[in-house]
C-alpha atoms as a PDB file:
ATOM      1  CA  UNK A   1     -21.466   9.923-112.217  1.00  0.00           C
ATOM      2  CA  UNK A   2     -18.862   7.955-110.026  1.00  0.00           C
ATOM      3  CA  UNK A   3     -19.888   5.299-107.671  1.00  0.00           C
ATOM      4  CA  UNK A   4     -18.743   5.855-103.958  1.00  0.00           C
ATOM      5  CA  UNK A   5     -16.199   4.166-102.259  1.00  0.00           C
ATOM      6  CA  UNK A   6     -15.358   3.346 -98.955  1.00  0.00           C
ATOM      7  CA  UNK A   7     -12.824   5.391 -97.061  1.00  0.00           C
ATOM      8  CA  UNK A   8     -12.967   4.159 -93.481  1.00  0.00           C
ATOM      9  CA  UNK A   9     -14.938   2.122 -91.169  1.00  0.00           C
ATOM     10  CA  UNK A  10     -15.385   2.156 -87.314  1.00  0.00           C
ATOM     11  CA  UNK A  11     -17.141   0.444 -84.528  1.00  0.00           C
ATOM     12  CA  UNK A  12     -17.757   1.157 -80.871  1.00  0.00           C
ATOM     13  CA  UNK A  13     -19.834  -0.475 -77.708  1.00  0.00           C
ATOM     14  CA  UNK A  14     -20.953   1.408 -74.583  1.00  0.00           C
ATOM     15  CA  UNK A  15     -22.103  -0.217 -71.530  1.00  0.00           C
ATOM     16  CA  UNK A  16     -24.736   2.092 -70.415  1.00  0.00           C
ATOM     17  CA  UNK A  17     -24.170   1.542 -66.652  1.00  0.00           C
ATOM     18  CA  UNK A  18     -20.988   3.188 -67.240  1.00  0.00           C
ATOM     19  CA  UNK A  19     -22.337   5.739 -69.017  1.00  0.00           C
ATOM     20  CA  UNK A  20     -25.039   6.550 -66.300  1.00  0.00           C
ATOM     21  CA  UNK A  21     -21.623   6.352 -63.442  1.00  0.00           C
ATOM     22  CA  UNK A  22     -20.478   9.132 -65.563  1.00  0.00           C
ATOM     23  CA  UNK A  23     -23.343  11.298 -66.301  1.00  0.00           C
ATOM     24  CA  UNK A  24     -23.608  10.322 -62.319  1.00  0.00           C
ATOM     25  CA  UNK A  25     -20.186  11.578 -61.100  1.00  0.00           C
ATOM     26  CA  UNK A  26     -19.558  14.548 -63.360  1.00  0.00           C
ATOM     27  CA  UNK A  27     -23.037  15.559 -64.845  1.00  0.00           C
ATOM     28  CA  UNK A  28     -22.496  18.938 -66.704  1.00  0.00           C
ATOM     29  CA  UNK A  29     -18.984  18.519 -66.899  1.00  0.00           C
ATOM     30  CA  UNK A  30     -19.051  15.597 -68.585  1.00  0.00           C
ATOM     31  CA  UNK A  31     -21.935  16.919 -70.960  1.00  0.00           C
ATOM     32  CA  UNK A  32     -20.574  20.017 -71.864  1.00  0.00           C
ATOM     33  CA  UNK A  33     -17.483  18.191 -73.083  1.00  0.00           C
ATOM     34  CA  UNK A  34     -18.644  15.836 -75.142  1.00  0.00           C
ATOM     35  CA  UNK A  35     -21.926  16.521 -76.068  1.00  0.00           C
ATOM     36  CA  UNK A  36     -23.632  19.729 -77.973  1.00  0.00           C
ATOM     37  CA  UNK A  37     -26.455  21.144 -76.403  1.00  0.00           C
ATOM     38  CA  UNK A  38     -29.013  19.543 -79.222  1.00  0.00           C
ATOM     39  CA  UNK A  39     -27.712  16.433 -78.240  1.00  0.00           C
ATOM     40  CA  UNK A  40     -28.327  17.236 -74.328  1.00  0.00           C
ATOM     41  CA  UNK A  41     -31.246  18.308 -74.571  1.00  0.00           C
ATOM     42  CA  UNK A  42     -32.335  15.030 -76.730  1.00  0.00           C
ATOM     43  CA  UNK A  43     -30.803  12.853 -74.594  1.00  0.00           C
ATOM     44  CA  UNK A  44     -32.207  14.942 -71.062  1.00  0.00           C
ATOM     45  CA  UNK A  45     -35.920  14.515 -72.872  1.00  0.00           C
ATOM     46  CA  UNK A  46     -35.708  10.451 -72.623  1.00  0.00           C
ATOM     47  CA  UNK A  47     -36.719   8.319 -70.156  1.00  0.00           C
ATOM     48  CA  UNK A  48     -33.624   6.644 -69.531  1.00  0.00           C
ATOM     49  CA  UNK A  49     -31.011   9.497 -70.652  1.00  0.00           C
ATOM     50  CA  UNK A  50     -27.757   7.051 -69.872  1.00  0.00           C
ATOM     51  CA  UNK A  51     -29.273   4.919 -72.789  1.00  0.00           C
ATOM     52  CA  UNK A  52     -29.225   7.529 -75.288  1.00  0.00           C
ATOM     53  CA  UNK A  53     -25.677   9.334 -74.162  1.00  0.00           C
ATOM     54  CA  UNK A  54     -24.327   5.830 -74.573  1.00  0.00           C
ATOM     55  CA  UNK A  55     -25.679   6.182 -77.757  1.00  0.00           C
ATOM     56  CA  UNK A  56     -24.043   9.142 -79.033  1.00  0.00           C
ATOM     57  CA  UNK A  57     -21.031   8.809 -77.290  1.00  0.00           C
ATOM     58  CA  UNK A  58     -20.594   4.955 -78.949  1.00  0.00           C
ATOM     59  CA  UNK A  59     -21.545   6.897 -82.469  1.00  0.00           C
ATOM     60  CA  UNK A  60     -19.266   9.747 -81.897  1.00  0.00           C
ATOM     61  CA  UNK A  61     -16.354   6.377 -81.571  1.00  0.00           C
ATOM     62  CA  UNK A  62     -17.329   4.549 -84.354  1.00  0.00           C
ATOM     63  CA  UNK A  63     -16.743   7.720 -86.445  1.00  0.00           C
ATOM     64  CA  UNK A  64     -13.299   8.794 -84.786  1.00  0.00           C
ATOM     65  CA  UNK A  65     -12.405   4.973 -85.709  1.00  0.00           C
ATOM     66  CA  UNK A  66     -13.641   5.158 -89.422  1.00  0.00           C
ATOM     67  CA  UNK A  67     -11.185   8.035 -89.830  1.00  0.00           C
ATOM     68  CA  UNK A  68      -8.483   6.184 -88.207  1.00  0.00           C
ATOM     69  CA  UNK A  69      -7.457   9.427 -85.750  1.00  0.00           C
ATOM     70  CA  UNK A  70      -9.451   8.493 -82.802  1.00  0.00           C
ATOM     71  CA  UNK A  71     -10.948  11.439 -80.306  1.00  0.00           C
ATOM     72  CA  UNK A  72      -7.915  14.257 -80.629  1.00  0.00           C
ATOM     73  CA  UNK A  73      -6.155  16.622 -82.849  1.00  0.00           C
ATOM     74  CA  UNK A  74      -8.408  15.981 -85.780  1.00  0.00           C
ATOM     75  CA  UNK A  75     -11.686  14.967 -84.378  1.00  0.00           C
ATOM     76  CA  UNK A  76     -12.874  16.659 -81.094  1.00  0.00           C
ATOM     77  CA  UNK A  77     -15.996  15.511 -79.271  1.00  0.00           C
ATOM     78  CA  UNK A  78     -17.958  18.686 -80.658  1.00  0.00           C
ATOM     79  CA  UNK A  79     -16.654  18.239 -83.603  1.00  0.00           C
ATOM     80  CA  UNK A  80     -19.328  15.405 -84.049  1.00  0.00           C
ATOM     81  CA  UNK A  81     -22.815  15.851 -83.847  1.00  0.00           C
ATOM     82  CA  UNK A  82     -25.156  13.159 -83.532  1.00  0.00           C
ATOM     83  CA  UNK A  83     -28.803  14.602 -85.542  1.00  0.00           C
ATOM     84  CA  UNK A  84     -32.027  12.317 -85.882  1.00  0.00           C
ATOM     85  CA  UNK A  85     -34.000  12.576 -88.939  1.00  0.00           C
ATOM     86  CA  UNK A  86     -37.417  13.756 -87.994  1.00  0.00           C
ATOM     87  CA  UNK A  87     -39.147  11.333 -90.466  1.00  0.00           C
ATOM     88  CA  UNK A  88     -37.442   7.787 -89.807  1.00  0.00           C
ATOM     89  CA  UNK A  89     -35.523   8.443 -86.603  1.00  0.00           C
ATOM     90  CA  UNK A  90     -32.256   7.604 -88.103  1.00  0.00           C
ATOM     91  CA  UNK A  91     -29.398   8.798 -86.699  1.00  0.00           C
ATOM     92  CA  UNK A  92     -26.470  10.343 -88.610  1.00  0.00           C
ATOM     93  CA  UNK A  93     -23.876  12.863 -88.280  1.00  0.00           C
ATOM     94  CA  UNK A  94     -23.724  16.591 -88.966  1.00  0.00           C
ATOM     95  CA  UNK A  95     -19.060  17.721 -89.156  1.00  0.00           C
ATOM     96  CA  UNK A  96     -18.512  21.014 -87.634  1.00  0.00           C
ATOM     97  CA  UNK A  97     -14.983  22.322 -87.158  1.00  0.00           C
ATOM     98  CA  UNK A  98     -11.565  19.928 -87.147  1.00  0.00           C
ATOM     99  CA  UNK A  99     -13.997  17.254 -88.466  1.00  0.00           C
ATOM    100  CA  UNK A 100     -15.097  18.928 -91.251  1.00  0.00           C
ATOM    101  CA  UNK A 101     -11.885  20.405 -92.082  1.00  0.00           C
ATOM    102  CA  UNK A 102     -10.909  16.678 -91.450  1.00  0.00           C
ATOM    103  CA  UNK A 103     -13.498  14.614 -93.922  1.00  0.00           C
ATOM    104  CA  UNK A 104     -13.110  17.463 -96.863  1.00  0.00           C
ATOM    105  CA  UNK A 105      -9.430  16.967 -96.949  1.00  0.00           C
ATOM    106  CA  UNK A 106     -10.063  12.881 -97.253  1.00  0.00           C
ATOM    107  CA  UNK A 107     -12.228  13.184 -99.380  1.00  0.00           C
ATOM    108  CA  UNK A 108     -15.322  11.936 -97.536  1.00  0.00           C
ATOM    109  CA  UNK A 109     -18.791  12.956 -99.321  1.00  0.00           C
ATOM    110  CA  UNK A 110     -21.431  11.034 -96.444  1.00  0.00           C
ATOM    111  CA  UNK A 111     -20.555   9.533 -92.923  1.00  0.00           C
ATOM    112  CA  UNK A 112     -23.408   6.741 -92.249  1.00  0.00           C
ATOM    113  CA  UNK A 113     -24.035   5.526 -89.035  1.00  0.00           C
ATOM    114  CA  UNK A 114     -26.307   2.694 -87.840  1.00  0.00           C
ATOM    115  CA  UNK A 115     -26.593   3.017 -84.165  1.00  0.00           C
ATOM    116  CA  UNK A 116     -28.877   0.443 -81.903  1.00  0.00           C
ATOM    117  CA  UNK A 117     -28.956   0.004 -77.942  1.00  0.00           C
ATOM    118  CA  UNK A 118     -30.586  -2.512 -75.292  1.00  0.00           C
ATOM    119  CA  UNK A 119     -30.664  -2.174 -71.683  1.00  0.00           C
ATOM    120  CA  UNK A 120     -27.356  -2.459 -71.051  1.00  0.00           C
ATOM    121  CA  UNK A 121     -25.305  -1.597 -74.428  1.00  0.00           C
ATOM    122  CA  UNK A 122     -25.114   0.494 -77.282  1.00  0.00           C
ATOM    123  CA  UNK A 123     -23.432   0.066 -80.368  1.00  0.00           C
ATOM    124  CA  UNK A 124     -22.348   2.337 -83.412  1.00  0.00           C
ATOM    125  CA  UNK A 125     -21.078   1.730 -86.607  1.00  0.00           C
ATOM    126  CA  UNK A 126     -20.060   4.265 -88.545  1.00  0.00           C
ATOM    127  CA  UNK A 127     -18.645   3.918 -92.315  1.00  0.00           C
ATOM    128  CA  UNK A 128     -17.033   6.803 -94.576  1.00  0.00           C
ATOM    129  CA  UNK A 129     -18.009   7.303 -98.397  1.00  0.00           C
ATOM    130  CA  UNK A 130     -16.349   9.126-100.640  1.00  0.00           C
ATOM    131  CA  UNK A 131     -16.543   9.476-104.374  1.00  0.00           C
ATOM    132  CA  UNK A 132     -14.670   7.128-106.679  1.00  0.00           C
ATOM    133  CA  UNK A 133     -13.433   9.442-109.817  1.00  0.00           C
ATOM    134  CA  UNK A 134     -11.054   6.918-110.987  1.00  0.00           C
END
């Protein structure tokens, strides 16, 4: 059995008063674009939605950094998915598409995320394992 290794690693901060001038100004737009409707619908459910999109979006970063592409032609907003366990409440990530065509291709078994927000920030990190068969 080979031990992982890491392939990439990626932060990102989102001022949630930003987030909630966005949500704000282009509501479904905005949504639709970068967030699945699971994720919505999570986010919608809160008391403070802003907080939680900040969230997401600031996890959906920190992975698109780890991989060293960035939000484009091999990661797309959708791409990402942002699940909760059910048990703990930790978040992780779930590839569909360009991403998972993406993280195959580089090799990446597991994308961990740590993800933690106040009042006024949230913050993602997000680090890519692969496995080591030297």
């Amino acid at each position: 059995m080979s031990a992982p290794r890491v392939l990439g690693t990626g932060i990102d901060i989102v001022e949630t008063e930003r987030m909630r001038a966005l949500l704000e100004r282009w509501d479904a737009r905005f949504k639709g674009r970068v967030f699945l409707p699971a994720e919505q619908a999570y986010c919608d459910d809160k008391a403070f939605p802003s907080r939680h999109y900040a969230g997401r979006f600031a996890v959906k970063e920190a992975v698109s950094k780890a991989f060293g592409t960035g939000i484009g032609p091999s990661l797309n907003w959708l791409d990402i998915e942002v699940v909760r366990d059910s048990g703990t409440g930790a978040p992780s990530v779930r590839m569909h598409g360009r991403a998972a065509e993406t993280a195959r291709g580089r090799g990446v078994a597991d994308v961990l995320v740590s993800l933690s927000h106040t009042h006024n920030c949230a913050v993602a990190h997000a680090l890519l394992l692969g496995r080591n068969d030297a």
